[in-house]
Structure formats: C-alpha cells, structure tokens
C-alpha atoms as a PDB file:
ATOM      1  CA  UNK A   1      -0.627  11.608  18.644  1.00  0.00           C
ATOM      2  CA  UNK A   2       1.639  13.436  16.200  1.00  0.00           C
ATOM      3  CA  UNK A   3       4.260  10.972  15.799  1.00  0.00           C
ATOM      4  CA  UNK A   4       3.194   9.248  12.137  1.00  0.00           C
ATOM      5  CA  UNK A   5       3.305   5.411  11.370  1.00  0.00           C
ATOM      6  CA  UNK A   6       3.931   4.145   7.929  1.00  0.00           C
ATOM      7  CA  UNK A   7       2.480   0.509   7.218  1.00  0.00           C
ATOM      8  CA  UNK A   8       3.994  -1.654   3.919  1.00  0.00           C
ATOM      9  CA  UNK A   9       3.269  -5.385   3.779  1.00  0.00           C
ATOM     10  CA  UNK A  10       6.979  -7.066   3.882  1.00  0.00           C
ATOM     11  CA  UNK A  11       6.135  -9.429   0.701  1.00  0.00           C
ATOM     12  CA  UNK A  12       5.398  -7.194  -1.461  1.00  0.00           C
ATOM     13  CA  UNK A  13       7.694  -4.925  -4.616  1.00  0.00           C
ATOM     14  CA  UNK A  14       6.279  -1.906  -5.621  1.00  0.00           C
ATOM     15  CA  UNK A  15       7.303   0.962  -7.965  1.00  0.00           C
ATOM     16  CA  UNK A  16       8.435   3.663  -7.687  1.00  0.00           C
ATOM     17  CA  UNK A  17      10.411   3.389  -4.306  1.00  0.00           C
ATOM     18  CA  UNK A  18       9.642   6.293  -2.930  1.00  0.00           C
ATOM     19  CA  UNK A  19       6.171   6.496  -3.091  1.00  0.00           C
ATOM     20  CA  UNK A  20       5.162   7.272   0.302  1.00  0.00           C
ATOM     21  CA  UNK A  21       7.352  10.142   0.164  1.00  0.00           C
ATOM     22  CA  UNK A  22       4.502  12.666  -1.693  1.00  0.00           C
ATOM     23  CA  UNK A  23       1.843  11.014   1.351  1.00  0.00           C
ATOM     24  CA  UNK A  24       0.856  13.766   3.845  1.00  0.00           C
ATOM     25  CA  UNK A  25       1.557  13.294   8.069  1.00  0.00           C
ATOM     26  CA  UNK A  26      -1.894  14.582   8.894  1.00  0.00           C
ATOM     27  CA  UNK A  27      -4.074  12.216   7.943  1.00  0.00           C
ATOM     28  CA  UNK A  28      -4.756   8.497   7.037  1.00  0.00           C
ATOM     29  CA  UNK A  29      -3.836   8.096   3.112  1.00  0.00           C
ATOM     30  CA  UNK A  30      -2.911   5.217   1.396  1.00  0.00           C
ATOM     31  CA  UNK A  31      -0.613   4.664  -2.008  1.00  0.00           C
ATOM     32  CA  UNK A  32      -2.378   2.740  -4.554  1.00  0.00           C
ATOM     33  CA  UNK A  33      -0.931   1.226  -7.325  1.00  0.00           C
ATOM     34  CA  UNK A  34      -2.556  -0.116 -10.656  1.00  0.00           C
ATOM     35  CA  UNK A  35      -2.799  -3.965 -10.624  1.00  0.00           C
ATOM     36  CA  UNK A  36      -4.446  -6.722 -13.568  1.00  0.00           C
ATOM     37  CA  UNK A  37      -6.759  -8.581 -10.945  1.00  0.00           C
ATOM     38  CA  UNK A  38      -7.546  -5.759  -7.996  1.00  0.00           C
ATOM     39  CA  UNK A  39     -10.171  -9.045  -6.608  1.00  0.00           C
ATOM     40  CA  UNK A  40      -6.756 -10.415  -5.168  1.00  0.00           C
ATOM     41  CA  UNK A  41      -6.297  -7.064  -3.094  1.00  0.00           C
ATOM     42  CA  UNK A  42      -8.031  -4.201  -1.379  1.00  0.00           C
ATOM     43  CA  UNK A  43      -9.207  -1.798  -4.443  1.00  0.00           C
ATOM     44  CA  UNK A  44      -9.682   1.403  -2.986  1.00  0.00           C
ATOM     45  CA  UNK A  45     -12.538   3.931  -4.888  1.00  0.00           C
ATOM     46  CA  UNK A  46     -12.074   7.713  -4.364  1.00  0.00           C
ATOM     47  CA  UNK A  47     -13.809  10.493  -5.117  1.00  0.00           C
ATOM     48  CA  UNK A  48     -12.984  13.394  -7.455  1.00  0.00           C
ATOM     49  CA  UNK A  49     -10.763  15.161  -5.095  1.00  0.00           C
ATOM     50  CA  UNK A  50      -9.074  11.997  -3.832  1.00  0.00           C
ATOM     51  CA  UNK A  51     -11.005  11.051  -0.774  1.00  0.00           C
ATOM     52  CA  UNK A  52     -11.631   7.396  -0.147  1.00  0.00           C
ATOM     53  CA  UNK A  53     -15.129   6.867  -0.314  1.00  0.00           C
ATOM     54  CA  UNK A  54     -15.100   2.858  -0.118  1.00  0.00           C
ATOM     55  CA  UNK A  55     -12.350   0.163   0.356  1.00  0.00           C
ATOM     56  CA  UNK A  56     -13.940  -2.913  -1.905  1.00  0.00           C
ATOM     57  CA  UNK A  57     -11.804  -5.853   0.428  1.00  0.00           C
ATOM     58  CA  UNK A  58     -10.976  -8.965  -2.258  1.00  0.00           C
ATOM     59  CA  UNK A  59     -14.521  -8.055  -3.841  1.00  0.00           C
ATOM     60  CA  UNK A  60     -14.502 -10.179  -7.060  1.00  0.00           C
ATOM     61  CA  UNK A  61     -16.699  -7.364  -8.683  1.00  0.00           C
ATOM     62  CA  UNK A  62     -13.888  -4.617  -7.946  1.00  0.00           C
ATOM     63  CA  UNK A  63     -14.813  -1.293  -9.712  1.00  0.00           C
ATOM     64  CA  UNK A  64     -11.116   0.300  -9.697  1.00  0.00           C
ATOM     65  CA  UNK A  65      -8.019  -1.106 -10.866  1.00  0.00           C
ATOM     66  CA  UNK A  66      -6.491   1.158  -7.938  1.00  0.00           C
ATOM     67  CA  UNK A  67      -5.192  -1.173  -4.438  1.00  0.00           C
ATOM     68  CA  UNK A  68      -3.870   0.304  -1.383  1.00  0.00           C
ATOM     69  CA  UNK A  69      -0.043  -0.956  -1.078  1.00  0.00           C
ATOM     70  CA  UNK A  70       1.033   0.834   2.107  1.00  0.00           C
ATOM     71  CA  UNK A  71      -0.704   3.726   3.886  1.00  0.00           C
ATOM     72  CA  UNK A  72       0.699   6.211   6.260  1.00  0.00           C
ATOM     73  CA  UNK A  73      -1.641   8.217   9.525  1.00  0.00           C
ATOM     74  CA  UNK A  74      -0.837   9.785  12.492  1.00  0.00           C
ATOM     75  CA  UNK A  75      -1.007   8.418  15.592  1.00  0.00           C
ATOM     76  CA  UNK A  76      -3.875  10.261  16.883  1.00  0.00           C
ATOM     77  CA  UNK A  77      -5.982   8.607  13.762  1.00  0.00           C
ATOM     78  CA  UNK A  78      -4.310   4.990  14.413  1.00  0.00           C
ATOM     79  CA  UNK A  79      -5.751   5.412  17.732  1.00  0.00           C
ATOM     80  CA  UNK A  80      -8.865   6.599  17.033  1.00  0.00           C
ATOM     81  CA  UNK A  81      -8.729   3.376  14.646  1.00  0.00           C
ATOM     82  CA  UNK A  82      -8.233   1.264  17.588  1.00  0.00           C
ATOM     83  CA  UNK A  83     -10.960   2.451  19.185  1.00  0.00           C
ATOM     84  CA  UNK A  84     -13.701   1.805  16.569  1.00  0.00           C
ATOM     85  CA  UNK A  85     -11.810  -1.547  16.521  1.00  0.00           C
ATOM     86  CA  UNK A  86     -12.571  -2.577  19.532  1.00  0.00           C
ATOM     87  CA  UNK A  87     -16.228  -0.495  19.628  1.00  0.00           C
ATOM     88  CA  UNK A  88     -16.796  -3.101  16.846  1.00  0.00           C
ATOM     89  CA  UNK A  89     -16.024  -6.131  19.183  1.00  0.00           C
ATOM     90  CA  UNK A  90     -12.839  -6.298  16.925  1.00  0.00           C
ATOM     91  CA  UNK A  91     -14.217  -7.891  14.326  1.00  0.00           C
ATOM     92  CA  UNK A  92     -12.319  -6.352  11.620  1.00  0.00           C
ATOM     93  CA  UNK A  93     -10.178  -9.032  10.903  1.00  0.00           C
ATOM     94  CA  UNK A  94      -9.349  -6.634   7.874  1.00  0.00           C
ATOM     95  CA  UNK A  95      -7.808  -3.439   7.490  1.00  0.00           C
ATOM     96  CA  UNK A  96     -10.153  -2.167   4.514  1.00  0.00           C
ATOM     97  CA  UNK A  97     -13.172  -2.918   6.488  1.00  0.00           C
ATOM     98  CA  UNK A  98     -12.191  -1.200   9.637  1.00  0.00           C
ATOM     99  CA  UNK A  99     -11.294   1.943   7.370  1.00  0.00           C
ATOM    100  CA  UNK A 100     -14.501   1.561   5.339  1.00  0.00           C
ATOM    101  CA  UNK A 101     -16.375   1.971   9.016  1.00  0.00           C
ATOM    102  CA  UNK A 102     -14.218   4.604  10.134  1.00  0.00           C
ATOM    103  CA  UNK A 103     -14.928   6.511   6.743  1.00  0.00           C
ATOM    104  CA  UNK A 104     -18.464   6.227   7.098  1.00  0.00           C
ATOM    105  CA  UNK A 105     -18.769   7.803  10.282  1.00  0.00           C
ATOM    106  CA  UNK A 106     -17.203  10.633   9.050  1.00  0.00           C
ATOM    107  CA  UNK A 107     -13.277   9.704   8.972  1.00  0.00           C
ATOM    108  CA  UNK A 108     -10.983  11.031   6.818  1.00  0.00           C
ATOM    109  CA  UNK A 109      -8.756   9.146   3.905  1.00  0.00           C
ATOM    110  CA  UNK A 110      -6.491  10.003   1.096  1.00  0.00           C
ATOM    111  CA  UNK A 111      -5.878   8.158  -1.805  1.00  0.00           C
ATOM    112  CA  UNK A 112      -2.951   8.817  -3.999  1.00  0.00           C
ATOM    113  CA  UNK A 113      -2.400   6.807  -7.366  1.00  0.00           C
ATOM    114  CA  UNK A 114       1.181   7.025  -7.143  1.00  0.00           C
ATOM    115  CA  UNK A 115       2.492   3.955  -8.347  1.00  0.00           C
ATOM    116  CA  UNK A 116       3.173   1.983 -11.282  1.00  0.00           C
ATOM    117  CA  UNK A 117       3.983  -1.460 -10.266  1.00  0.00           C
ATOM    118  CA  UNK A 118       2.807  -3.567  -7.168  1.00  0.00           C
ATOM    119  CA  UNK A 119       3.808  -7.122  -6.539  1.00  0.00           C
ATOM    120  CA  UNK A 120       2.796  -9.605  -4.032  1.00  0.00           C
ATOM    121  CA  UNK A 121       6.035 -11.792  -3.843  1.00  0.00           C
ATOM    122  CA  UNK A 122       3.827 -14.323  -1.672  1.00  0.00           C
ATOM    123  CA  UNK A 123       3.655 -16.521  -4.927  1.00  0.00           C
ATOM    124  CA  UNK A 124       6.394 -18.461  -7.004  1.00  0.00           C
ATOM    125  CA  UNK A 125       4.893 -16.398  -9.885  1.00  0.00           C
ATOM    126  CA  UNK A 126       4.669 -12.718  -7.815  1.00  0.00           C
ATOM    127  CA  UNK A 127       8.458 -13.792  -6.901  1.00  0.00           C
ATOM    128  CA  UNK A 128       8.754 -14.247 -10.941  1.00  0.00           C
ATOM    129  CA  UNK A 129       7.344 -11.160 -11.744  1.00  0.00           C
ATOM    130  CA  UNK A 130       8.965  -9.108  -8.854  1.00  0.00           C
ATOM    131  CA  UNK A 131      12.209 -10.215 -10.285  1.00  0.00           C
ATOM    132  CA  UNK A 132      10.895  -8.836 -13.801  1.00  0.00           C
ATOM    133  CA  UNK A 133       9.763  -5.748 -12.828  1.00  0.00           C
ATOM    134  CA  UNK A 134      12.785  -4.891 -10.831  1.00  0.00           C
ATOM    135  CA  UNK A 135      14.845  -5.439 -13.518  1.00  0.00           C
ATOM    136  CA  UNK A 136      13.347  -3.129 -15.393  1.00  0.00           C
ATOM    137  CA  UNK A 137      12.990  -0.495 -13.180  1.00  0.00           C
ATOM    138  CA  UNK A 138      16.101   1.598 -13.974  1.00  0.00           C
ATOM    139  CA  UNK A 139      15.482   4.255 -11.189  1.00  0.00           C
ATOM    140  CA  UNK A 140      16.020   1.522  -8.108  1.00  0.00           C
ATOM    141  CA  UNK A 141      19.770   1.186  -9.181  1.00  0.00           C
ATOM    142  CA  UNK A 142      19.895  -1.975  -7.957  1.00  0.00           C
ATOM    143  CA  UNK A 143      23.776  -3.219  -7.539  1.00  0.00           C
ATOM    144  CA  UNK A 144      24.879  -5.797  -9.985  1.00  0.00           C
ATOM    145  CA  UNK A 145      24.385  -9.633  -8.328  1.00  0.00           C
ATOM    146  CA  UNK A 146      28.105 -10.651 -10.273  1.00  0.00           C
ATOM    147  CA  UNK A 147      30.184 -11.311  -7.786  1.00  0.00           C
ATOM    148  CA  UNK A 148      33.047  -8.230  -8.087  1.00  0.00           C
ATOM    149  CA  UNK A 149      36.289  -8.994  -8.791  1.00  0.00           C
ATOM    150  CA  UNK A 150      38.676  -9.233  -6.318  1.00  0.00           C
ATOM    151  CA  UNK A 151      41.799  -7.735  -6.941  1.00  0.00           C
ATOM    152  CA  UNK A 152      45.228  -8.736  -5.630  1.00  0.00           C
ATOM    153  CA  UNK A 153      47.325  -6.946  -3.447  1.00  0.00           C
ATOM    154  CA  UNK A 154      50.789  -5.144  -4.924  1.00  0.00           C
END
C-alpha cells in the first residue's frame, strides 16, 4: 500500500520533464498542464488550496484551461480506486469519472499546474507540434539527430 505508481499516457510530450518530480507519494495528485482546447482532454478544476474538486472529462464547456497529463498515488489509494471501480459495476470506462466519484465521497486529490507544454502526439499535427515544442525546449538537451562524424583510426 506504500509502494507509489506513476501513470503518463505513452503518446504524449510534455514540458518540463521533470514534472512529476515536485508530486507528493501520499496521495492521488495529478500534473496539469495549460492546453488551447482543454474539450480534447480531462480539464481538471481545483480549489484555492489545490484540491481537485471536479474532473470535467472531454466536456466541450470546460471551465479551466488546466488537463491532467500524468498523475501519481499510492497504492493503498489505487486500490481503494479499484474498489469503487468495481462498487460501480465498472463502469468508469474513464479515469476522470472514476476520480470525480471517488472525490465526492470524500477522496482526496492534488492538482499541481506544473507544466508548460502538453502534447498529444496521437495526431500528424500533435506529432508536428511535439517536434516544435521540443525544439524549443532548451532544458531537455536533446542530442543532435546529425549523424556524428566518424573518425578514422591512426
């Protein structure tokens, strides 16, 4: 129950890299980064002190530009998760909706706004954009794709 699980989606580019370094181990909290059309994700809305209150799941009336791009819990709350899940008939074919349930019976979440860029790479045009942002993201220090020289032996 101690052991913690972090969750990323594999098509996806965010910024910076190390944002789910600052998340805590104790309870469920998710990174959220800023995005143009937060209908295409899962916004998350949080209170003053940073507590999820709601999860808005692909809501074309999102109030927050603010989505959830990888969350980290414990394994005591993923389990405790699991079992609402299935007390639901596992019909949360969602994450955002199982949290939003587990929230209003009194869970706990964390939201921290700790990114700047988010990407789904899903798309021809997220793949363009990935590429863009990457580039110009000078902290990933991202190894030149020239092929290097190769030098003779003496």
């Amino acid at each position: 129950p101690d052991e913690v699980a972090l969750v990323g989606l594999p098509d996806t580019v965010w910024v910076p890299k190390q944002a789910l370094k600052g998340l805590p181990d104790d309870v469920l909290s998710f990174a959220l980064f800023p995005v143009a059309r937060p209908d295409l994700f899962d916004a998350v809305v949080l209170d003053d002190a940073g507590r999820v209150r709601a999860i808005e799941v692909k809501d074309p009336r999102a109030t927050t530009p603010w989505i959830w791009g990888a969350f980290k819990l414990p394994g005591g709350v993923l389990r405790e998760l699991e079992r609402l899940w299935k007390e639901r008939e596992r019909t949360d074919q969602l994450f955002g909706t199982l949290v939003n349930a587990f929230v209003a019976r009194g869970g706990r979440a964390l939201g921290f706004k700790s990114g700047r860029a988010y990407v789904d790479v899903g798309t021809f045009d997220g793949y363009r954009d990935a590429v863009r942002v990457l580039r110009a993201e000078d902290e990933l220090d991202l190894p030149s794709l020239e092929p290097s020289p190769v030098e003779e032996p003496a």
